[in-house]
C-alpha atoms as a PDB file:
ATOM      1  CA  UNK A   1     -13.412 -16.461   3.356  1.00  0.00           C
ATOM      2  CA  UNK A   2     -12.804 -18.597   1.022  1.00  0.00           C
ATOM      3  CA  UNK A   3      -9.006 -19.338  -0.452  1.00  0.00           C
ATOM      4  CA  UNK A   4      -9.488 -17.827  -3.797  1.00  0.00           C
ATOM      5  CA  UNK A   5     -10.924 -14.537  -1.583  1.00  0.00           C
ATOM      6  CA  UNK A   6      -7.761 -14.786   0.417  1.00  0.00           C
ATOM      7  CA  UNK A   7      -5.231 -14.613  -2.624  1.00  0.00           C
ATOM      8  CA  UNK A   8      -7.244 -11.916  -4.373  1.00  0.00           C
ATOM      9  CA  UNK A   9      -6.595 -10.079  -0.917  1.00  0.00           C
ATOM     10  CA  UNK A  10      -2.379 -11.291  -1.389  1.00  0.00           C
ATOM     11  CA  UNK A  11      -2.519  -9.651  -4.709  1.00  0.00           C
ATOM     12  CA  UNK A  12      -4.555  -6.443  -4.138  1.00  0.00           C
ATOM     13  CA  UNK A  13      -2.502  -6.196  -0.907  1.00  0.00           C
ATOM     14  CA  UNK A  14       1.341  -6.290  -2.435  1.00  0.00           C
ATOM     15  CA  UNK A  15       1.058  -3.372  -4.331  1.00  0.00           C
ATOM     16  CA  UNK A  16       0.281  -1.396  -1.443  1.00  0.00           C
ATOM     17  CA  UNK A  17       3.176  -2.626   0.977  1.00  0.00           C
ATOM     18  CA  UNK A  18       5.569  -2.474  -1.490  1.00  0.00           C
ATOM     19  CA  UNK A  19       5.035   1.127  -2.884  1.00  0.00           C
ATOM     20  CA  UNK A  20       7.497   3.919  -2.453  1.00  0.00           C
ATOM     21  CA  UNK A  21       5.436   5.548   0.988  1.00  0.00           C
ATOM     22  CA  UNK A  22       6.994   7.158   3.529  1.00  0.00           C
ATOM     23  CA  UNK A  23       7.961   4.462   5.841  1.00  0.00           C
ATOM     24  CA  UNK A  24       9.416   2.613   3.032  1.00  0.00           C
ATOM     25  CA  UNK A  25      11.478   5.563   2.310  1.00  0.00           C
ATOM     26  CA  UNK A  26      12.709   5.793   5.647  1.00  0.00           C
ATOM     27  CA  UNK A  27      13.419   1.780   5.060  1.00  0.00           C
ATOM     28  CA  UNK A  28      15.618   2.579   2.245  1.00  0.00           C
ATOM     29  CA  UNK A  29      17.461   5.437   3.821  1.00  0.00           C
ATOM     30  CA  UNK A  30      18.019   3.327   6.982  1.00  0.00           C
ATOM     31  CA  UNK A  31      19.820   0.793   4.847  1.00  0.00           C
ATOM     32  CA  UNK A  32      21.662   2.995   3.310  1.00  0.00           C
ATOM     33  CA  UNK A  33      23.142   4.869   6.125  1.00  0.00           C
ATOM     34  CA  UNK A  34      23.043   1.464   9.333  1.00  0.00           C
ATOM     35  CA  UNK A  35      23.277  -1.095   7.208  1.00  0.00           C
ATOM     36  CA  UNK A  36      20.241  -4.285   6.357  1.00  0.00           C
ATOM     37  CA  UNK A  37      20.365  -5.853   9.924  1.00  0.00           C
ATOM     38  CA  UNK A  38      19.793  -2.250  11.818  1.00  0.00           C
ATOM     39  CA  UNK A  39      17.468  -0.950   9.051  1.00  0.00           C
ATOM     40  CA  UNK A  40      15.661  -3.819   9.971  1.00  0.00           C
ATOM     41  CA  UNK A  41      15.014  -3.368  13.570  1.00  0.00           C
ATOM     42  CA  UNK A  42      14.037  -0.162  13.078  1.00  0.00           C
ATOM     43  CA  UNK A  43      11.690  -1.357  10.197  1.00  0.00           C
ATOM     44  CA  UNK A  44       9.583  -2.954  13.098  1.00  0.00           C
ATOM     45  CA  UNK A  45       9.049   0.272  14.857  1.00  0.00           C
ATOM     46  CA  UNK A  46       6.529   0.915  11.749  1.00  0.00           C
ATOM     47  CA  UNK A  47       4.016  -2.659  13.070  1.00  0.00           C
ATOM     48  CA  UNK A  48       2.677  -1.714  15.501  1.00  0.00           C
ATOM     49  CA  UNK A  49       1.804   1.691  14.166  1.00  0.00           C
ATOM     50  CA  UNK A  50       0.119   0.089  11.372  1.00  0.00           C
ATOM     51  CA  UNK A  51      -1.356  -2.669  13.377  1.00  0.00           C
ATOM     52  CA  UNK A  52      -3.490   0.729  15.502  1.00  0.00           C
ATOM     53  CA  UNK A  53      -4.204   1.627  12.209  1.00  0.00           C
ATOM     54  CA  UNK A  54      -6.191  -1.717  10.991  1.00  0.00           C
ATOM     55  CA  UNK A  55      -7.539  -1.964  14.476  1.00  0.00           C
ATOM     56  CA  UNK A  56      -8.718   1.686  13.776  1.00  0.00           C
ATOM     57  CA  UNK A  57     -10.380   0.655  11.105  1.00  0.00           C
ATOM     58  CA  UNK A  58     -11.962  -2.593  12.533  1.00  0.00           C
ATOM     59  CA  UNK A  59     -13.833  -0.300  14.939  1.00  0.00           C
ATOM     60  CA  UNK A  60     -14.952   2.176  12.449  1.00  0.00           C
ATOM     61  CA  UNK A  61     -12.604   4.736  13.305  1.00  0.00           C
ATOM     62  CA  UNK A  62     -12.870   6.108   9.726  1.00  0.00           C
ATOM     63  CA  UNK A  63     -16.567   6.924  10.303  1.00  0.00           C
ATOM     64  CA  UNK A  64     -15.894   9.045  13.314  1.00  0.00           C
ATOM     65  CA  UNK A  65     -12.969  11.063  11.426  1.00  0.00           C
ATOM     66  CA  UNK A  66     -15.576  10.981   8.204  1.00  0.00           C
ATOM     67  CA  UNK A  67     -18.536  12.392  10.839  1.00  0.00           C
ATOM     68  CA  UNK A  68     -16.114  14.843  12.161  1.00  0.00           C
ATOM     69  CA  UNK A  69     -14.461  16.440   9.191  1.00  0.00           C
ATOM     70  CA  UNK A  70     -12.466  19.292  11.108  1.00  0.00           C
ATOM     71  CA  UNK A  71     -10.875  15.987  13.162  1.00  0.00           C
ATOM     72  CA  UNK A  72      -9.874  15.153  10.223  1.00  0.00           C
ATOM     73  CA  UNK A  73      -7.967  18.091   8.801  1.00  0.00           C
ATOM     74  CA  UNK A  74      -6.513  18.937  11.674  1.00  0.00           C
ATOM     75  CA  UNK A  75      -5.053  15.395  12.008  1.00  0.00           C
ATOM     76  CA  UNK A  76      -4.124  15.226   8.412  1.00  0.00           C
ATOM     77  CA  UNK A  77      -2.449  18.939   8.626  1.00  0.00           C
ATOM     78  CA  UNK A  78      -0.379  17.794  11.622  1.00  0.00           C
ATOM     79  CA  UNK A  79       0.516  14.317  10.130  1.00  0.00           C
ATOM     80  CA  UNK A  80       1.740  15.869   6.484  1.00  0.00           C
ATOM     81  CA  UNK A  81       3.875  18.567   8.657  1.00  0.00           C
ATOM     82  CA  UNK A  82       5.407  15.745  10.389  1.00  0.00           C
ATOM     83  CA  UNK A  83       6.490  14.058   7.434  1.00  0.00           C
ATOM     84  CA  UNK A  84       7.415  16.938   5.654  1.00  0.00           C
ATOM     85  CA  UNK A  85       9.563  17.901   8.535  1.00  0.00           C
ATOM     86  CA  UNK A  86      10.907  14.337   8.164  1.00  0.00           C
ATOM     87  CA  UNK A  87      12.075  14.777   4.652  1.00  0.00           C
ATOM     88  CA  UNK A  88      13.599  18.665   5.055  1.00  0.00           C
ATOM     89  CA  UNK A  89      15.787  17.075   7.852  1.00  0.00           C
ATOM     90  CA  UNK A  90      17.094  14.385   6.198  1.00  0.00           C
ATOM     91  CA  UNK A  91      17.561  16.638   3.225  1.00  0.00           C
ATOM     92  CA  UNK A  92      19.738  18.725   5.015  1.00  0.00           C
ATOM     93  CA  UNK A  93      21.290  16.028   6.651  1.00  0.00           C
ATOM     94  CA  UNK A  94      22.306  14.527   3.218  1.00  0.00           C
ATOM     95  CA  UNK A  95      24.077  17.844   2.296  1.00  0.00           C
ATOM     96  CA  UNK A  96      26.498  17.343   5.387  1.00  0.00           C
ATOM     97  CA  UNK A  97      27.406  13.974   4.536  1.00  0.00           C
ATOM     98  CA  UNK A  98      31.239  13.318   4.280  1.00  0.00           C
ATOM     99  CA  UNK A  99      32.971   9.960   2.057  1.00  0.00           C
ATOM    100  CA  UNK A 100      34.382   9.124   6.037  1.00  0.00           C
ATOM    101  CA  UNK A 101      30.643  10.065   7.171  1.00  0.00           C
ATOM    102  CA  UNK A 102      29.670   7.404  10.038  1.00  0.00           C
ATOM    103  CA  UNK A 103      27.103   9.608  12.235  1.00  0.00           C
ATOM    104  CA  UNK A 104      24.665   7.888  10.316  1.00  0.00           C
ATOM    105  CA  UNK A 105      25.482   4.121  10.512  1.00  0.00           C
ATOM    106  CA  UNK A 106      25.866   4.884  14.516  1.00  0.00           C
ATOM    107  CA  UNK A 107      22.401   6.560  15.120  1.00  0.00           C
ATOM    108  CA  UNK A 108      20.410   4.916  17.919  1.00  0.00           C
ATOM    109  CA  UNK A 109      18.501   2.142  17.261  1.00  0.00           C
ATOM    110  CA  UNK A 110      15.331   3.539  19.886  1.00  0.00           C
ATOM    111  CA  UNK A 111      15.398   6.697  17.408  1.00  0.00           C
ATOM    112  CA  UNK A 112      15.178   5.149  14.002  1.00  0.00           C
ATOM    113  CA  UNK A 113      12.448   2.514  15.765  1.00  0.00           C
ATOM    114  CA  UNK A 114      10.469   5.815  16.672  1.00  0.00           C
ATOM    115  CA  UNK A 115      10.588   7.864  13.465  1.00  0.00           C
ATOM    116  CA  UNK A 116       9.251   4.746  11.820  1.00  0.00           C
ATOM    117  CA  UNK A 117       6.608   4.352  14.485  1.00  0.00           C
ATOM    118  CA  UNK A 118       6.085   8.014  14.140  1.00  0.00           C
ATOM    119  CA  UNK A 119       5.454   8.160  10.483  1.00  0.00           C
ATOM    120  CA  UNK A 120       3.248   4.832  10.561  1.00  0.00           C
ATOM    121  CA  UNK A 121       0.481   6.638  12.428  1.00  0.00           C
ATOM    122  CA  UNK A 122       1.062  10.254  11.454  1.00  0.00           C
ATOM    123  CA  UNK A 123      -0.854   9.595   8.069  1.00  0.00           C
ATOM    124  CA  UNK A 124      -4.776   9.500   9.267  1.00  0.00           C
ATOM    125  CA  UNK A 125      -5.706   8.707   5.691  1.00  0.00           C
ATOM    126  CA  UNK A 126      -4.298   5.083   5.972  1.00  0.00           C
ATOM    127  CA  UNK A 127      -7.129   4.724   8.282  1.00  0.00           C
ATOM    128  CA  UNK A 128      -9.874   5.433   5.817  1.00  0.00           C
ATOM    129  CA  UNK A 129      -7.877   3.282   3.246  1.00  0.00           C
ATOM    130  CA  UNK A 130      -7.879   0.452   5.385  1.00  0.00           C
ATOM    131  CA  UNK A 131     -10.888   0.817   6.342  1.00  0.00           C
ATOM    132  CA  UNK A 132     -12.484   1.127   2.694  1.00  0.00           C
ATOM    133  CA  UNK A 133      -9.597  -1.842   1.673  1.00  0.00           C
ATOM    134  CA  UNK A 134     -10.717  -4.427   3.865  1.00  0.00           C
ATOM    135  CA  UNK A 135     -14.556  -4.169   3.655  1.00  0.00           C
ATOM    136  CA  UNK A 136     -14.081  -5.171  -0.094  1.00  0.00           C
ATOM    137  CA  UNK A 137     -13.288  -8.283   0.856  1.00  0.00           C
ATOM    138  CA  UNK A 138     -15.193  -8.753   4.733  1.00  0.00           C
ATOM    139  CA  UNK A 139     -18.105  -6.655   5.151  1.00  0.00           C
ATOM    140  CA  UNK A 140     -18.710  -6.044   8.647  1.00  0.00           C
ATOM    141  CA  UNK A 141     -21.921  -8.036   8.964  1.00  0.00           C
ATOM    142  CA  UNK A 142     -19.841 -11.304   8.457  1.00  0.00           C
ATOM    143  CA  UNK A 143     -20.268 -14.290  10.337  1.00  0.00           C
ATOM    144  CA  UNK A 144     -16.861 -14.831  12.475  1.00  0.00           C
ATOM    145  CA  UNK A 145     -15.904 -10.884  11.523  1.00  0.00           C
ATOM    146  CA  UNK A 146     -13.678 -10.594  14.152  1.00  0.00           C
ATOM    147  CA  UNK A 147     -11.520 -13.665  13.843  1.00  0.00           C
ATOM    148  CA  UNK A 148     -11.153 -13.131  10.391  1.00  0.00           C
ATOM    149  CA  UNK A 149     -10.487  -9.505  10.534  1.00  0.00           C
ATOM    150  CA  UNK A 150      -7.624 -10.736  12.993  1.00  0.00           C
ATOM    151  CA  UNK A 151      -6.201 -12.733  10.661  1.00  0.00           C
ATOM    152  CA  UNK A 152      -6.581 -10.341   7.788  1.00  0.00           C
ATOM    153  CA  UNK A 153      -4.246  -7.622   9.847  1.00  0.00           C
ATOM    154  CA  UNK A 154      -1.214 -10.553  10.255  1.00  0.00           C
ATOM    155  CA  UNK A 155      -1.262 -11.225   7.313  1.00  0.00           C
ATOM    156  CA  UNK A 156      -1.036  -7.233   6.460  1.00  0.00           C
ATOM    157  CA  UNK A 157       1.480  -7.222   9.065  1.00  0.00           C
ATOM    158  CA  UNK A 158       3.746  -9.591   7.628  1.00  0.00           C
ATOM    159  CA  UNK A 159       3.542  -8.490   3.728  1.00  0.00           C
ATOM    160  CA  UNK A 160       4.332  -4.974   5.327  1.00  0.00           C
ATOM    161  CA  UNK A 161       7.681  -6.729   6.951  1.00  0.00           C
ATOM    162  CA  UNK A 162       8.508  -8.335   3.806  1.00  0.00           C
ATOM    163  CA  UNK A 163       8.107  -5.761   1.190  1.00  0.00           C
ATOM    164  CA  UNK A 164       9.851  -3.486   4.337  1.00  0.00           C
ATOM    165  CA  UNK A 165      13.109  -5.461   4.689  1.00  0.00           C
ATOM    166  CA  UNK A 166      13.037  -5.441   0.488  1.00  0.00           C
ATOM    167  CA  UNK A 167      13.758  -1.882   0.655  1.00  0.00           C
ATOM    168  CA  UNK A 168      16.212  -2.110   3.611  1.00  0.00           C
ATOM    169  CA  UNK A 169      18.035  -4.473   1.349  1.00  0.00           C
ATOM    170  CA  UNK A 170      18.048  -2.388  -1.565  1.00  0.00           C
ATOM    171  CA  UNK A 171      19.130   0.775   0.202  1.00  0.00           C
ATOM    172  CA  UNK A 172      22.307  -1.451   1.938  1.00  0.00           C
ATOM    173  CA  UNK A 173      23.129  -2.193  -1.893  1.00  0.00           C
ATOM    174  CA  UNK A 174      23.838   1.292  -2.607  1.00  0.00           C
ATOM    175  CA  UNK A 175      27.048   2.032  -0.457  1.00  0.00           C
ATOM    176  CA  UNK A 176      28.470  -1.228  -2.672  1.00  0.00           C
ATOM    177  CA  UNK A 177      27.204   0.162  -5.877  1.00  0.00           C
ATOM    178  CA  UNK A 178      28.134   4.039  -5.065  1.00  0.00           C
ATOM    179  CA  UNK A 179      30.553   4.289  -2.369  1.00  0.00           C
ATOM    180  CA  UNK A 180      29.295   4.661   1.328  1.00  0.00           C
ATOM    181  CA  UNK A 181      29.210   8.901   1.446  1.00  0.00           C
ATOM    182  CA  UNK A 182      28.321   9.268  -2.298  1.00  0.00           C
ATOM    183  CA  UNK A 183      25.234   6.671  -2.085  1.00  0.00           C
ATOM    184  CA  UNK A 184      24.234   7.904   1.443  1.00  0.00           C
ATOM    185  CA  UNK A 185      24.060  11.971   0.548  1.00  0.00           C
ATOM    186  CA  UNK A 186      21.495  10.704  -1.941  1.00  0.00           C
ATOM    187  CA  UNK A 187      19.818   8.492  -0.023  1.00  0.00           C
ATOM    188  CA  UNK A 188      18.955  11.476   2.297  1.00  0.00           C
ATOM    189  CA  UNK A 189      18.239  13.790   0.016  1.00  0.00           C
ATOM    190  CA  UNK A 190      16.072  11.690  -2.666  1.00  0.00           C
ATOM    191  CA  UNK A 191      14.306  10.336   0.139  1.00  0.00           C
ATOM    192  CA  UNK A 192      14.123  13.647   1.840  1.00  0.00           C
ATOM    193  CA  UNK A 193      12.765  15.859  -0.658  1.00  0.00           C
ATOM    194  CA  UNK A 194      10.043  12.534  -1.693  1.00  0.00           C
ATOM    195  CA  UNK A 195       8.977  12.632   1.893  1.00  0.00           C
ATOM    196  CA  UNK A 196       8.779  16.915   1.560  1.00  0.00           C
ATOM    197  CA  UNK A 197       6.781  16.912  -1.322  1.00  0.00           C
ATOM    198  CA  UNK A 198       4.440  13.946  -0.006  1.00  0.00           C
ATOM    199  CA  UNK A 199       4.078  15.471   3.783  1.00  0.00           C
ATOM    200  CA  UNK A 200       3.083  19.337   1.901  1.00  0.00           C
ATOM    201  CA  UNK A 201       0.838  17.506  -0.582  1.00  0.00           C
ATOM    202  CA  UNK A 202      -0.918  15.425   2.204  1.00  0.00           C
ATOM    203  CA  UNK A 203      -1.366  18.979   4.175  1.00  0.00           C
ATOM    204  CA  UNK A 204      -2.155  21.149   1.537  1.00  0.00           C
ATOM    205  CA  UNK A 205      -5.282  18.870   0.307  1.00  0.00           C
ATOM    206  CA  UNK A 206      -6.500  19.328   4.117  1.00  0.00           C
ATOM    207  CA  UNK A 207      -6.125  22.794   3.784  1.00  0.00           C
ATOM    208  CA  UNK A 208      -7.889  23.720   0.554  1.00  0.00           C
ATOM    209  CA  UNK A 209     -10.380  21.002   0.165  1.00  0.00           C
END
């Protein structure tokens, strides 16, 4: 690929990592409530979710769910409950939140790293979108595919960490801006009811399409 090919992929590619999706929700919750250094090493629970995902799509994973469309319902109906169960939790986790509140900032570090792993892969359609995202810009017949596929997926990896830690940045601002139980309720239950209404829309299209 050529280096005009590999900045077109930068550009197409920041958009995508730094969009409001459910991990990045989580990232921005997580800031709020443990502060930028523990939203962070939770934030890396989500890589190597996403890095099964690209190497999903290397191998054509997306044709087998594409063949096998009742594979892919069922996965998508289980993945949208999951994150819709994410979002009614935290919801009603935001309505028990106190101005003295610290339950949140002193939540395990293993269990933040696994929600974020958890949500990474619970979302089947990345898989297609990856898929369909990358051969724009290395078909498979490509001379060297693999080595430049592997490259492609660090260099996912690492936009994901950067536009990730963003949003663990901006959600530590808030306690400053708001005051820590003020900014935090909101935190959960903004983020909560997004990740509600994303986790029923992603289940409901498996459902009645």
């Amino acid at each position: 690929m050529t280096t005009g090919i590999w900045m077109l992929f930068i550009a197409a590619s920041l958009p995508v990592h730094v969009a409001p999706g459910p991990n990045n929700l989580l990232a921005i919750r997580n800031g709020a409530a443990m502060g930028i250094r523990r939203a962070a090493a939770a934030m890396l629970g989500r890589l190597p979710g996403y890095a099964l995902i690209f190497l999903a799509a290397g191998l054509g994973m997306a044709a087998l769910l594409v063949a096998n469309p009742m594979l892919l319902r069922g996965l998508t109906i289980a993945g949208g409950a999951y994150i819709a169960w994410l979002g009614v939790t935290a919801m009603a986790k935001g309505g028990n939140v106190s101005p003295s509140s610290t339950a949140a900032a002193a939540r395990p570090i293993r269990s933040a790293v696994t929600e974020e792993f958890a949500t990474a892969v619970s979302n089947p359609k990345a898989i297609l979108f990856a898929t369909a995202f990358y051969a724009q810009f290395l078909p498979p017949t490509t001379e060297n595919y693999a080595s430049i596929f592997a490259r492609m997926v660090i260099l996912s990896l690492t936009l994901e960490s950067g536009a990730a830690l963003l949003w663990c940045a901006a959600g530590a601002l808030l306690p400053a801006l708001l005051g820590r139980g003020r900014s935090l309720a909101w935190v959960m239950r903004a983020s909560g009811g997004t990740l509600a209404v994303l986790g029923l829309l992603l289940a409901a299209r498996a459902v009645f399409t």
